[in-house]
C-alpha atoms as a PDB file:
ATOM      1  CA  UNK A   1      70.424  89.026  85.080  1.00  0.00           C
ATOM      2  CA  UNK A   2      71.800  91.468  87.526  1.00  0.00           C
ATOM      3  CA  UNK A   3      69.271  93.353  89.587  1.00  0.00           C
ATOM      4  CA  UNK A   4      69.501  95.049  93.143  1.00  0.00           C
ATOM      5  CA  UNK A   5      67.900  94.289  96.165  1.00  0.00           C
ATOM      6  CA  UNK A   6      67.272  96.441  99.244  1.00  0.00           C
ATOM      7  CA  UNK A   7      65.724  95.525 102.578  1.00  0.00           C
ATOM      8  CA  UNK A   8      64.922  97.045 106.206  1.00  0.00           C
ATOM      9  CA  UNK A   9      67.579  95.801 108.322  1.00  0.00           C
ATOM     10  CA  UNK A  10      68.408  95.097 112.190  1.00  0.00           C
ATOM     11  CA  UNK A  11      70.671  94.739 114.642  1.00  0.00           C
ATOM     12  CA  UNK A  12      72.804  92.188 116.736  1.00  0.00           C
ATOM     13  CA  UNK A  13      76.220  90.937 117.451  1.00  0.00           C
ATOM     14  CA  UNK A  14      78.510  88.760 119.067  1.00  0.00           C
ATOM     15  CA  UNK A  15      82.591  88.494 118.476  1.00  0.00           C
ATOM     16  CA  UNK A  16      83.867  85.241 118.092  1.00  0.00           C
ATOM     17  CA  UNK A  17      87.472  84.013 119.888  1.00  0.00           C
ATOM     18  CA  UNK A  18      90.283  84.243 117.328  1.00  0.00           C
ATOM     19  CA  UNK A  19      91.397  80.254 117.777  1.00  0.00           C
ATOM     20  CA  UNK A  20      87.482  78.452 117.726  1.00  0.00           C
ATOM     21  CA  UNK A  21      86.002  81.193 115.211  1.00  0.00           C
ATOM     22  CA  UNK A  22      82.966  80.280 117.949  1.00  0.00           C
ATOM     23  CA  UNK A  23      79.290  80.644 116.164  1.00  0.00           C
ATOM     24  CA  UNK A  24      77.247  83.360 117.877  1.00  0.00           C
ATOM     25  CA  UNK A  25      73.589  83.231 118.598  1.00  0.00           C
ATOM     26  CA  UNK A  26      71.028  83.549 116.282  1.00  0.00           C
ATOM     27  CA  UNK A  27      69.568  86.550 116.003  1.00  0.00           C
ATOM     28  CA  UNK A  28      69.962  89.200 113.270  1.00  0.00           C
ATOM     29  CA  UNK A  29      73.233  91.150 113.253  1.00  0.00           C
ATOM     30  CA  UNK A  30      74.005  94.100 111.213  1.00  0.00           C
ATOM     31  CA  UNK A  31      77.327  95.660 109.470  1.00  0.00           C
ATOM     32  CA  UNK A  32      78.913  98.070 107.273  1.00  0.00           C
ATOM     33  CA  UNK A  33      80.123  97.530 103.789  1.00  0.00           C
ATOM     34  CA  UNK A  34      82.741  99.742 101.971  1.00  0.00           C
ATOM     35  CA  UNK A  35      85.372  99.472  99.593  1.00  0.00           C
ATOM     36  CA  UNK A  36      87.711 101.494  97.408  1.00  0.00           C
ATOM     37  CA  UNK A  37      88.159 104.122  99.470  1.00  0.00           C
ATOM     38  CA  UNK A  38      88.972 107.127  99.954  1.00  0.00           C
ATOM     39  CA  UNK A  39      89.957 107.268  96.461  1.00  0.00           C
ATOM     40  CA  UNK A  40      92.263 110.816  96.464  1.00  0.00           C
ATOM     41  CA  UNK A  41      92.412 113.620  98.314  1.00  0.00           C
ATOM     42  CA  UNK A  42      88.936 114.928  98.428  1.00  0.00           C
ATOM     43  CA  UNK A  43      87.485 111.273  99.568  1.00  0.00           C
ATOM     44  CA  UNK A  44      89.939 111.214 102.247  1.00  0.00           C
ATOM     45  CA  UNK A  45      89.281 114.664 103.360  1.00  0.00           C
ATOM     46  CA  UNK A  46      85.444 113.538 103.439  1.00  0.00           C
ATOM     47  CA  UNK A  47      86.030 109.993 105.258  1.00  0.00           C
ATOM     48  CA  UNK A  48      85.257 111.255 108.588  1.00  0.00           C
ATOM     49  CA  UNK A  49      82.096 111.952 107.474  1.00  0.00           C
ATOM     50  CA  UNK A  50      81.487 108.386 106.282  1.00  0.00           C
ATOM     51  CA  UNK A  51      82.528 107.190 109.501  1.00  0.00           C
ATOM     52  CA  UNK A  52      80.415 109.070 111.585  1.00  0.00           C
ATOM     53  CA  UNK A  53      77.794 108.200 109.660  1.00  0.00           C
ATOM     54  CA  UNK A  54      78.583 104.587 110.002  1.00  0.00           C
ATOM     55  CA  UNK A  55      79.261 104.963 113.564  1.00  0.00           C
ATOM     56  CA  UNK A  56      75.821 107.031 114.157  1.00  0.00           C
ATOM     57  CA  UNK A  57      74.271 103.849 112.940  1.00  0.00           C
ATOM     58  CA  UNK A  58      73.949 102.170 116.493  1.00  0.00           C
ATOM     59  CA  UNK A  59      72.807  98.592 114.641  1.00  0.00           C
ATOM     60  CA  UNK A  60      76.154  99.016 112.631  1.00  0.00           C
ATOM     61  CA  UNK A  61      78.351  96.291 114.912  1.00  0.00           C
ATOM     62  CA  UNK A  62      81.723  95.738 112.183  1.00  0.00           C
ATOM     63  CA  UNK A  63      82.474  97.428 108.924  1.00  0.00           C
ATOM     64  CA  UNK A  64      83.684  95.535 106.321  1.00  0.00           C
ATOM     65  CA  UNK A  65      85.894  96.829 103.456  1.00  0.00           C
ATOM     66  CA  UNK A  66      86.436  95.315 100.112  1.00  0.00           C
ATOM     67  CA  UNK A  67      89.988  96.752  99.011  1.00  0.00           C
ATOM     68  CA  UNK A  68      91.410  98.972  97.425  1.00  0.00           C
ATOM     69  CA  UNK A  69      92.597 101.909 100.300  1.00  0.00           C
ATOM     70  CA  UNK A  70      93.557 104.322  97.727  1.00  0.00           C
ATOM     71  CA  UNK A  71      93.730 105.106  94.289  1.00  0.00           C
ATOM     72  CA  UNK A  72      96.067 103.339  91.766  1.00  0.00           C
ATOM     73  CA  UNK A  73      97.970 106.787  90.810  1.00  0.00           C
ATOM     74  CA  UNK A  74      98.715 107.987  94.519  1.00  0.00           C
ATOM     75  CA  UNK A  75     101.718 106.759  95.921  1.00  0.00           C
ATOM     76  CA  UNK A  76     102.216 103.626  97.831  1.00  0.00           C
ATOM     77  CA  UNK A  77     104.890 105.302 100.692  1.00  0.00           C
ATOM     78  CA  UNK A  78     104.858 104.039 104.547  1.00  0.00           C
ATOM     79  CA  UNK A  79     102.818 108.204 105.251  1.00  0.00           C
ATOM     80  CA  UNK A  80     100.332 106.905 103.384  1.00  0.00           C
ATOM     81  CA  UNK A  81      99.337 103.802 104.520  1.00  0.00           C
ATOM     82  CA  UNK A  82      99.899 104.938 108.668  1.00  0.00           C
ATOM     83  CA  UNK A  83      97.786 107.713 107.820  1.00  0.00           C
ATOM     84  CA  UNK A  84      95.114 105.862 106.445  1.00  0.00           C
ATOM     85  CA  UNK A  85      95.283 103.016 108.614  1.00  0.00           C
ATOM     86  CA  UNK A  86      94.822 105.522 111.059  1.00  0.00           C
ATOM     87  CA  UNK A  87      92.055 106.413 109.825  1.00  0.00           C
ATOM     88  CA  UNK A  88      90.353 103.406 109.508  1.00  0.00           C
ATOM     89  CA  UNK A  89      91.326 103.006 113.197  1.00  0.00           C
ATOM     90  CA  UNK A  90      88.488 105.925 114.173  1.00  0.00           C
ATOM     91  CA  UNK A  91      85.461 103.272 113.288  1.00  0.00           C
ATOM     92  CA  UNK A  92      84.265 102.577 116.754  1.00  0.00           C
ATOM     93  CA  UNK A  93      83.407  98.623 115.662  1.00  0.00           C
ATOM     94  CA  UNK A  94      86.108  95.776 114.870  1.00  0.00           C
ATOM     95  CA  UNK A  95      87.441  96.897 110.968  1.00  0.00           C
ATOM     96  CA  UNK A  96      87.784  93.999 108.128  1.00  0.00           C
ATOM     97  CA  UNK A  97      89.941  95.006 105.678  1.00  0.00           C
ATOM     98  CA  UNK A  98      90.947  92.290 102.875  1.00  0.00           C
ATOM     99  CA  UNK A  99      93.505  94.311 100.371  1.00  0.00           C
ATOM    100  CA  UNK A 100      93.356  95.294  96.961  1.00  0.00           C
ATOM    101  CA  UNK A 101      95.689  96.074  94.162  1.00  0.00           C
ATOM    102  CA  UNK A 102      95.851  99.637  94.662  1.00  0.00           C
ATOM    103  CA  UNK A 103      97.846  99.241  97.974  1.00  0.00           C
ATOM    104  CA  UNK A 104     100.763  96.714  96.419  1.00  0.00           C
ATOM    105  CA  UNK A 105     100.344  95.279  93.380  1.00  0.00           C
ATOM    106  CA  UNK A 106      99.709  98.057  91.138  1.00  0.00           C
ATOM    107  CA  UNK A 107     103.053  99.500  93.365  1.00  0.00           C
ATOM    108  CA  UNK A 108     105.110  99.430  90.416  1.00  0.00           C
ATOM    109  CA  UNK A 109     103.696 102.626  88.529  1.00  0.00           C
ATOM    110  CA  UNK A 110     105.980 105.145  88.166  1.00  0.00           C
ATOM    111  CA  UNK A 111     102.675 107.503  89.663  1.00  0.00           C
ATOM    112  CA  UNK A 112     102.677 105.074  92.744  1.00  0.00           C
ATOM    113  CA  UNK A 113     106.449 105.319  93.590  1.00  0.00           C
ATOM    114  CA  UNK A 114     107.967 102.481  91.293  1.00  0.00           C
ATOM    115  CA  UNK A 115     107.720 100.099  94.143  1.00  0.00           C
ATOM    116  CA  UNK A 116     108.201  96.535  94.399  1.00  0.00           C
ATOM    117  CA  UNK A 117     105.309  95.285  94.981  1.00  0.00           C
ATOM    118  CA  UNK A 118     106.331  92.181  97.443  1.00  0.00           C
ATOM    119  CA  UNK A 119     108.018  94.445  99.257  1.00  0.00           C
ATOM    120  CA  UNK A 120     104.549  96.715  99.855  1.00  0.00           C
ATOM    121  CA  UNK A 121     102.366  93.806 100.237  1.00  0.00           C
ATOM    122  CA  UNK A 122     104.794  93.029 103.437  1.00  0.00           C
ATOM    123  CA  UNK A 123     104.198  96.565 104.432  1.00  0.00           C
ATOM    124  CA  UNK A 124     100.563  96.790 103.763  1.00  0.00           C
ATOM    125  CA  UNK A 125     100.928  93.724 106.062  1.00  0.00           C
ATOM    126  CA  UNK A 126     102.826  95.363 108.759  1.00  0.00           C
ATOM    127  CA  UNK A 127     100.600  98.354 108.953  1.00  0.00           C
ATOM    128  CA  UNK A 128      96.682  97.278 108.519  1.00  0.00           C
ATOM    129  CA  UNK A 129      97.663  93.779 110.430  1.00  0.00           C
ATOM    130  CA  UNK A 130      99.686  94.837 112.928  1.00  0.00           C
ATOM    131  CA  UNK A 131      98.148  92.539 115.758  1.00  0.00           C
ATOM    132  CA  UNK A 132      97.592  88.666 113.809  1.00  0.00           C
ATOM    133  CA  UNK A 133      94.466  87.756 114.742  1.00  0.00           C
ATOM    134  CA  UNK A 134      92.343  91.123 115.353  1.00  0.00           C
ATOM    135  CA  UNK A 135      90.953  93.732 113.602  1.00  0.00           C
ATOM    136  CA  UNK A 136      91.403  97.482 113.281  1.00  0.00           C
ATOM    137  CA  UNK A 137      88.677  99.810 114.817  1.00  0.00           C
ATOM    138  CA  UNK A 138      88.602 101.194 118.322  1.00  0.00           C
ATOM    139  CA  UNK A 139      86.938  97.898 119.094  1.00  0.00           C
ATOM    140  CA  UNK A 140      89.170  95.733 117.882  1.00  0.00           C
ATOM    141  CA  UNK A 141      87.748  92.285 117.588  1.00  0.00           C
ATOM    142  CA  UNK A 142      89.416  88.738 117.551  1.00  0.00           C
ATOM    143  CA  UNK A 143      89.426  86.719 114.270  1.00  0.00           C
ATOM    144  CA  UNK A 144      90.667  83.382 112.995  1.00  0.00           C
ATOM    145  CA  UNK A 145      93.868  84.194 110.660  1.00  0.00           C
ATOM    146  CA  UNK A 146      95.404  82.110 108.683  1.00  0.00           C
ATOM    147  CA  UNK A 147      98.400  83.157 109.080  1.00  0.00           C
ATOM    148  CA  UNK A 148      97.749  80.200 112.323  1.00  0.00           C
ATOM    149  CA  UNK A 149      97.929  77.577 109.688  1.00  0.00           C
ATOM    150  CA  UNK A 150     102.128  76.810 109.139  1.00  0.00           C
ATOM    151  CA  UNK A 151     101.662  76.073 105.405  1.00  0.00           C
ATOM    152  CA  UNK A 152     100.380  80.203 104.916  1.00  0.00           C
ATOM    153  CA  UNK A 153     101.976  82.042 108.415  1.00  0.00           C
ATOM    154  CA  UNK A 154     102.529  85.036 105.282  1.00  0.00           C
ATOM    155  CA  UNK A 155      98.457  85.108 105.165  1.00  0.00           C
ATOM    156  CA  UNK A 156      97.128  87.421 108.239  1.00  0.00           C
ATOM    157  CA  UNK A 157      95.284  88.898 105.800  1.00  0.00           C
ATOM    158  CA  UNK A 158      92.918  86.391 105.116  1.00  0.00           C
ATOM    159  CA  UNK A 159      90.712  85.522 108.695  1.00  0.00           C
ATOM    160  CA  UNK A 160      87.222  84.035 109.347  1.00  0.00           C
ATOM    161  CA  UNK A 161      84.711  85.113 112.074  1.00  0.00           C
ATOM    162  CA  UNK A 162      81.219  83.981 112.320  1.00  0.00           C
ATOM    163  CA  UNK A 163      78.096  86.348 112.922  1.00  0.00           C
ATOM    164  CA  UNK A 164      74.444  85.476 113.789  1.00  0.00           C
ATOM    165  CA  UNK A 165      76.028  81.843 113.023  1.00  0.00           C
ATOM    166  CA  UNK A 166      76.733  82.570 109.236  1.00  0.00           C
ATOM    167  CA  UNK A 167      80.934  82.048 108.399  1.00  0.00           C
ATOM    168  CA  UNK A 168      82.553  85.300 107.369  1.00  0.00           C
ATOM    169  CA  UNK A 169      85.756  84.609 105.052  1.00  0.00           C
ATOM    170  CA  UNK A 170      88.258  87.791 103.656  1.00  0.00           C
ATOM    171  CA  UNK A 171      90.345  85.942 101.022  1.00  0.00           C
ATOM    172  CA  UNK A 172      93.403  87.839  99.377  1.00  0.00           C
ATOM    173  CA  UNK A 173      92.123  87.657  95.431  1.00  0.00           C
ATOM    174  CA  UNK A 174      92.852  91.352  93.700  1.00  0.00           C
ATOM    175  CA  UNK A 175      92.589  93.040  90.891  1.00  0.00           C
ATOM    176  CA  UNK A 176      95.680  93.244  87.918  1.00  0.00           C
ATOM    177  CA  UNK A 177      94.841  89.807  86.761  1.00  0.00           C
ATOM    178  CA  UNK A 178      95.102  88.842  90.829  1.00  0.00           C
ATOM    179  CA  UNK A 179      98.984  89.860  90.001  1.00  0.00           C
ATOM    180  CA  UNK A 180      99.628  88.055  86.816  1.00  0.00           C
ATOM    181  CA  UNK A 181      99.445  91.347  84.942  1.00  0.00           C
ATOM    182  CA  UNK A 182     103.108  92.086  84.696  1.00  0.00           C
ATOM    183  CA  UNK A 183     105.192  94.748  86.674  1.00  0.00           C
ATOM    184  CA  UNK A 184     105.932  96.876  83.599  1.00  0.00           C
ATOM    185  CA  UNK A 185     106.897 100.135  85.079  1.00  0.00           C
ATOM    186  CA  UNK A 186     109.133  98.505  87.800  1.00  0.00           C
ATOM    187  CA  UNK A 187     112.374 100.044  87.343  1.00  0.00           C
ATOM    188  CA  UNK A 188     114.764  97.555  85.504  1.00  0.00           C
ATOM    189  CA  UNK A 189     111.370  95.883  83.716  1.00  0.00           C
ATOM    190  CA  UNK A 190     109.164  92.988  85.125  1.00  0.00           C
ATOM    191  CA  UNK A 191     110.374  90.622  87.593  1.00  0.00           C
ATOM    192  CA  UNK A 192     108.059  87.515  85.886  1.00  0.00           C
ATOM    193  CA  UNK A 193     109.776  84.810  88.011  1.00  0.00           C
ATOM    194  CA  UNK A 194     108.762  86.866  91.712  1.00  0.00           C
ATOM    195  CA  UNK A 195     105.507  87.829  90.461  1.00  0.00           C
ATOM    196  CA  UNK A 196     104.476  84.108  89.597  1.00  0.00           C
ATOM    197  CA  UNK A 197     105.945  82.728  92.465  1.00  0.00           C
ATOM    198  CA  UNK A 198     103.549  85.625  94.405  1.00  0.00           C
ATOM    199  CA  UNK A 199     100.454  84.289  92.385  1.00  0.00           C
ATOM    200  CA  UNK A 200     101.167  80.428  92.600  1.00  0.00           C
ATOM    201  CA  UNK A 201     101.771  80.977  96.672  1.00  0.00           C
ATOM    202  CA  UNK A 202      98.841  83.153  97.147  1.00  0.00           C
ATOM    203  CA  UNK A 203      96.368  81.145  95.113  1.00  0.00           C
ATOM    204  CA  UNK A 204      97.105  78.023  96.972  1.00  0.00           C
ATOM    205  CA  UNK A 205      96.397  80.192 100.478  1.00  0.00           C
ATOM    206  CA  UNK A 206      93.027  81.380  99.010  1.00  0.00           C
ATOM    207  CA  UNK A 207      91.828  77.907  97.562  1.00  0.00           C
ATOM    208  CA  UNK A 208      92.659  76.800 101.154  1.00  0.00           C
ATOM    209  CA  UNK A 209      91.067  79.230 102.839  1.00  0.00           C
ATOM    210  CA  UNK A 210      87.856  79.052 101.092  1.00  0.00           C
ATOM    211  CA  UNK A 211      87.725  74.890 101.388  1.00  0.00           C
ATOM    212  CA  UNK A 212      88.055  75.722 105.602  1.00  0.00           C
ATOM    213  CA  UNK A 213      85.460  78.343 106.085  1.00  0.00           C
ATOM    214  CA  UNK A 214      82.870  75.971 103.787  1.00  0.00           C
ATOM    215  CA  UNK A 215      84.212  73.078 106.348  1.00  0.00           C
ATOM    216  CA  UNK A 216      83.630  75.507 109.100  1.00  0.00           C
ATOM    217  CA  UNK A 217      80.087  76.671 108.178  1.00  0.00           C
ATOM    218  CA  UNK A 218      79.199  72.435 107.441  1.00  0.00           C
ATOM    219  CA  UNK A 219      80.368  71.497 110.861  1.00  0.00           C
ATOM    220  CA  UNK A 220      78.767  73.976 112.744  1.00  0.00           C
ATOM    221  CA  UNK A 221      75.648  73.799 110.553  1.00  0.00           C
ATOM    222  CA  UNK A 222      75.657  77.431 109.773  1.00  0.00           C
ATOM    223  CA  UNK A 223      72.580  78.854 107.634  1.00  0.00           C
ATOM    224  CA  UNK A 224      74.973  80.514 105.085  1.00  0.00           C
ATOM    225  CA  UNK A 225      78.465  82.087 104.265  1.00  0.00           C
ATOM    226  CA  UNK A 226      79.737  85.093 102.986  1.00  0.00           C
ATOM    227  CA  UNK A 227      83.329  85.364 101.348  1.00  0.00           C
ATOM    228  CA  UNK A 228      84.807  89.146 100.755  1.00  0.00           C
ATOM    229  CA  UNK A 229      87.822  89.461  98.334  1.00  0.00           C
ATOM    230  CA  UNK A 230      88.418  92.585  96.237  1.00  0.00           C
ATOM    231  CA  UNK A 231      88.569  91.337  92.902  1.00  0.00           C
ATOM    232  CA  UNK A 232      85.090  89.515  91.089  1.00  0.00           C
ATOM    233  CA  UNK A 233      86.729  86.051  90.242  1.00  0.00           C
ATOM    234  CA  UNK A 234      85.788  85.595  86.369  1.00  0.00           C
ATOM    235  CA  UNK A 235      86.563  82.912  84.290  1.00  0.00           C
ATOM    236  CA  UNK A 236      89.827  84.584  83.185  1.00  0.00           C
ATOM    237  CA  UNK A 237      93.434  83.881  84.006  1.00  0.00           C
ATOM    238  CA  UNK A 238      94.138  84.359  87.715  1.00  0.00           C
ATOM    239  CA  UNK A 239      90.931  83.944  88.700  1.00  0.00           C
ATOM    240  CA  UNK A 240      89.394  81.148  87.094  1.00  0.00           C
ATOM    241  CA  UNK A 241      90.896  78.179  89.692  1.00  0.00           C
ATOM    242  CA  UNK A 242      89.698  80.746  92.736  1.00  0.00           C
ATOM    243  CA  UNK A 243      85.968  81.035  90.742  1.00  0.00           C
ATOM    244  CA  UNK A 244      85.626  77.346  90.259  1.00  0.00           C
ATOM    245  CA  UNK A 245      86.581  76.564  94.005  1.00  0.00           C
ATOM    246  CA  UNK A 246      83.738  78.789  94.990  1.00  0.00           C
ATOM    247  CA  UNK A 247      81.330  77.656  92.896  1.00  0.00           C
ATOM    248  CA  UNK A 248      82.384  73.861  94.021  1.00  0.00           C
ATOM    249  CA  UNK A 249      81.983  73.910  97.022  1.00  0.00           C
ATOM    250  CA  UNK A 250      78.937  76.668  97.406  1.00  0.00           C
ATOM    251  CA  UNK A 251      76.820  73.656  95.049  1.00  0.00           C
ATOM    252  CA  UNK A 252      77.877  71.471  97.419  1.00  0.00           C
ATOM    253  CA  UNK A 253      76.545  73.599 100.529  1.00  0.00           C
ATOM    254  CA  UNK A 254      73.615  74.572  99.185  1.00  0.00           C
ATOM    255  CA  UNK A 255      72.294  76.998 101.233  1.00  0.00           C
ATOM    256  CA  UNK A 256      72.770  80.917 100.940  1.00  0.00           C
ATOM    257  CA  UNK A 257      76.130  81.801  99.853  1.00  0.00           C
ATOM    258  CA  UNK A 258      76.947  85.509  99.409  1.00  0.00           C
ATOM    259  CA  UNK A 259      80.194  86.710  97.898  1.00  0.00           C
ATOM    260  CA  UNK A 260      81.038  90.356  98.199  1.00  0.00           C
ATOM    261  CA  UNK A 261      83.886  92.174  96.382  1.00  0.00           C
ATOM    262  CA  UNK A 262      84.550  95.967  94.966  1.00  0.00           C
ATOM    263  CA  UNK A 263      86.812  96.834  92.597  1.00  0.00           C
ATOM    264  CA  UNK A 264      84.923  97.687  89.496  1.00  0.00           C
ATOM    265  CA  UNK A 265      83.271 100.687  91.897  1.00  0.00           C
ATOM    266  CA  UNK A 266      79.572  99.918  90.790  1.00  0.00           C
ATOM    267  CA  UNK A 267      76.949  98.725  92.735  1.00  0.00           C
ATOM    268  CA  UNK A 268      75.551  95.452  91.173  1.00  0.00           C
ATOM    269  CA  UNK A 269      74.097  92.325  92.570  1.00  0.00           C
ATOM    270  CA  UNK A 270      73.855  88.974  90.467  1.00  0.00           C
ATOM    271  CA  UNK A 271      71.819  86.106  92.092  1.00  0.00           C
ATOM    272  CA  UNK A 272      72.433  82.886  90.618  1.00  0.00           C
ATOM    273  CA  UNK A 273      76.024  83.871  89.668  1.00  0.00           C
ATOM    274  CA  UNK A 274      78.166  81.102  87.677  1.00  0.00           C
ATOM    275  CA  UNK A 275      75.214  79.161  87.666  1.00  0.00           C
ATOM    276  CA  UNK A 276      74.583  78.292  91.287  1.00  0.00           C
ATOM    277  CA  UNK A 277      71.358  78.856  92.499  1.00  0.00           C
ATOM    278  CA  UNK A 278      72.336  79.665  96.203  1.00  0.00           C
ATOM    279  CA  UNK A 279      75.280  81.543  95.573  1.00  0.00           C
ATOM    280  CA  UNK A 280      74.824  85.808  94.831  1.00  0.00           C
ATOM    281  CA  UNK A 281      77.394  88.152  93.976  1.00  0.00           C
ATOM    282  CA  UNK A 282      77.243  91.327  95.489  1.00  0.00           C
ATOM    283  CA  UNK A 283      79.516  94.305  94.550  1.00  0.00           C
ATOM    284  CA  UNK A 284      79.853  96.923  96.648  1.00  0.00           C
ATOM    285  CA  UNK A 285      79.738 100.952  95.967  1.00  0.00           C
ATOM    286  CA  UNK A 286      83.527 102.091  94.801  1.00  0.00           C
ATOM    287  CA  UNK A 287      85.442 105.510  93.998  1.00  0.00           C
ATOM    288  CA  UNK A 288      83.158 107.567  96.991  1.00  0.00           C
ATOM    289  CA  UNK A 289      83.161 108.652 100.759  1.00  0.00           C
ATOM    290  CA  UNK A 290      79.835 109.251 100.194  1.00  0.00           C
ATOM    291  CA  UNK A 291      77.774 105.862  99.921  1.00  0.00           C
ATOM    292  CA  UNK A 292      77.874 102.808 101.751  1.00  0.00           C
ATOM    293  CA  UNK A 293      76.070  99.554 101.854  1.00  0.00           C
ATOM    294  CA  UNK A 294      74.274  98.787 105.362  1.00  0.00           C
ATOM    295  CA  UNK A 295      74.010  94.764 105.242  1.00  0.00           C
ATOM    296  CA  UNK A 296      72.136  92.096 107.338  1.00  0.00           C
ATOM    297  CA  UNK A 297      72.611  88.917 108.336  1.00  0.00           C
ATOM    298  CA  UNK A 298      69.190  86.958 109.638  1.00  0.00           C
ATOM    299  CA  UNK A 299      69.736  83.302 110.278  1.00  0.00           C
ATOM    300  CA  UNK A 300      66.326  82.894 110.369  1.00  0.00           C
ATOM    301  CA  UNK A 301      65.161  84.132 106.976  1.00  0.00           C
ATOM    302  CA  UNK A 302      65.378  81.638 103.720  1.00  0.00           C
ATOM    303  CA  UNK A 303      67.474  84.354 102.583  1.00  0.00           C
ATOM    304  CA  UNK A 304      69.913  84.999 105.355  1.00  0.00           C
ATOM    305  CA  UNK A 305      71.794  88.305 103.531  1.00  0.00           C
ATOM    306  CA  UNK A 306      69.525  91.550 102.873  1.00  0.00           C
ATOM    307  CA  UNK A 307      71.093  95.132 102.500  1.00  0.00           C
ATOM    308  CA  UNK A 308      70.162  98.681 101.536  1.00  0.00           C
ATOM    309  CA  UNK A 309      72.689 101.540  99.872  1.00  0.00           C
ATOM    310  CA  UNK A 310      72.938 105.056 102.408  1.00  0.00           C
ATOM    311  CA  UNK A 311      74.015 108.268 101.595  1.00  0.00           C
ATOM    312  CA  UNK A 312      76.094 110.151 103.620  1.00  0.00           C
ATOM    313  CA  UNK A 313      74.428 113.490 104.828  1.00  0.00           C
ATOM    314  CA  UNK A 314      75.663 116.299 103.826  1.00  0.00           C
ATOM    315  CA  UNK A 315      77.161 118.408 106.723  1.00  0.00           C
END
């Protein structure tokens, strides 16, 4: 049964060296959670007043951002993504972006430029990763990427931090079928043989990543764990090796386990999700410049995660 919580929050945080991903203390800490957005030109042309919002907010310490930097009928070029990586650059606090399908695989629509879509996800890459290892913001702030690891060097994208000693986890799962859905506008027709070989390379760098930030979080005896992807992993093709991973190995922790993703833009929260008592999905607020989700982490509540939806005001 899906049902949404809300909570007073407050404030705290430490940043963690990019090699040790070292625990920080253990009081409550406080962040920022966004996705899909700015969706066109009127969200972008009312971001700034999302992040001065956010950065008004002095418990606010990182913002987090579930995918999805645009919409999937605005084109894909190099402007675009400087511009809004840019953008994203003017949060004062470290910036966690894991992508979505809007800024490479969903490339290939005629409306988005007919792009390959490897060939974006290396520049989505280039731009809102330049430095392996950090974040965007003003503050940028070391992470663990696993682009480290020599079996995934491809995967900058996906990095771990901890904060108030709970393990933080992006992981690189999107929407489209998490790229199975073929590349039918592609000039020349789908390209089944890249596409899989994207999938297949990708999946194995996810189910990876997720089996070292539960390691992570069991060796350093952290109260909880949060994983942020884009796409909701369902029981469906593309997802459904991803989704039983998670629920694996979040049994096996058993303490408070919160995964966050966007795509679907509505606000929902499912405790108990797959079946796993510990383990709560938490969507955030999608297609708006408007709303945003302030979050908190308190190691020392049974809980650990508690959040509460804000409105922009109006200027």
């Amino acid at each position: 049964m899906k049902s949404a919580l809300t909570a007073a929050l407050v404030v705290g945080f430490m940043a963690p060296t990019a090699a040790t991903a070292k625990v920080t203390g253990g009081h409550p800490e406080t962040f920022a959670l966004i996705g899909d957005t700015p969706y066109g030109d009127a969200q972008r042309a009312a971001f700034p007043q999302l992040v001065k919002d956010i950065n008004a907010d002095p418990g606010v310490r990182y913002v987090l951002h579930a995918g999805d930097v645009k919409n999937g009928s605005s084109t894909c070029d190099d402007a675009r993504f400087a511009d809004l990586a840019g953008l994203y650059g003017t949060f004062k606090d470290p910036f966690v972006l894991t992508p979505g399908d809007n800024e490479w695989t969903d490339c290939h629509r005629a409306a988005a430029g007919g792009y390959l879509p490897t060939e974006r996800l290396q520049a989505v890459r280039r731009v809102f990763y330049p430095r392996v290892g950090h974040t965007l913001g003003r503050r940028s702030m070391p992470v663990r990427s696993q682009a480290r690891d020599p079996r995934h060097r491809d995967y900058r994208e996906n990095v771990l931090f901890t904060s108030a000693k709970v393990v933080i986890g992006t992981v690189h799962v999107v929407g489209s079928q998490n790229d199975l859905a073929p590349w039918a506008e592609l000039p020349g027709g789908d390209r089944p043989d890249l596409r899989l070989a994207e999938f297949e390379a990708r999946k194995a760098a996810a189910l990876d990543w997720i089996d070292t930030a539960f390691a992570q979080a069991a060796r350093t005896r952290a109260p909880g764990v949060l994983l942020m992807m884009q796409a909701e992993p369902t029981d469906t093709p593309g997802f459904a090796d991803i989704r039983a991973r998670i629920v694996e190995r979040s049994r096996a922790f058993g303490k408070p386990v919160l995964l966050v993703h966007g795509d679907e833009h509505v606000y929902e929260v499912e405790p108990g999700y797959a079946g796993v008592a510990n383990l709560t999905r938490l969507e955030t607020f999608g297609d708006t410049a408007s709303t945003w989700l302030r979050v908190t982490i308190d190691p020392r509540s049974p809980k650990v995660f508690s959040w509460q939806p804000r409105t922009v005001p109006t200027p």
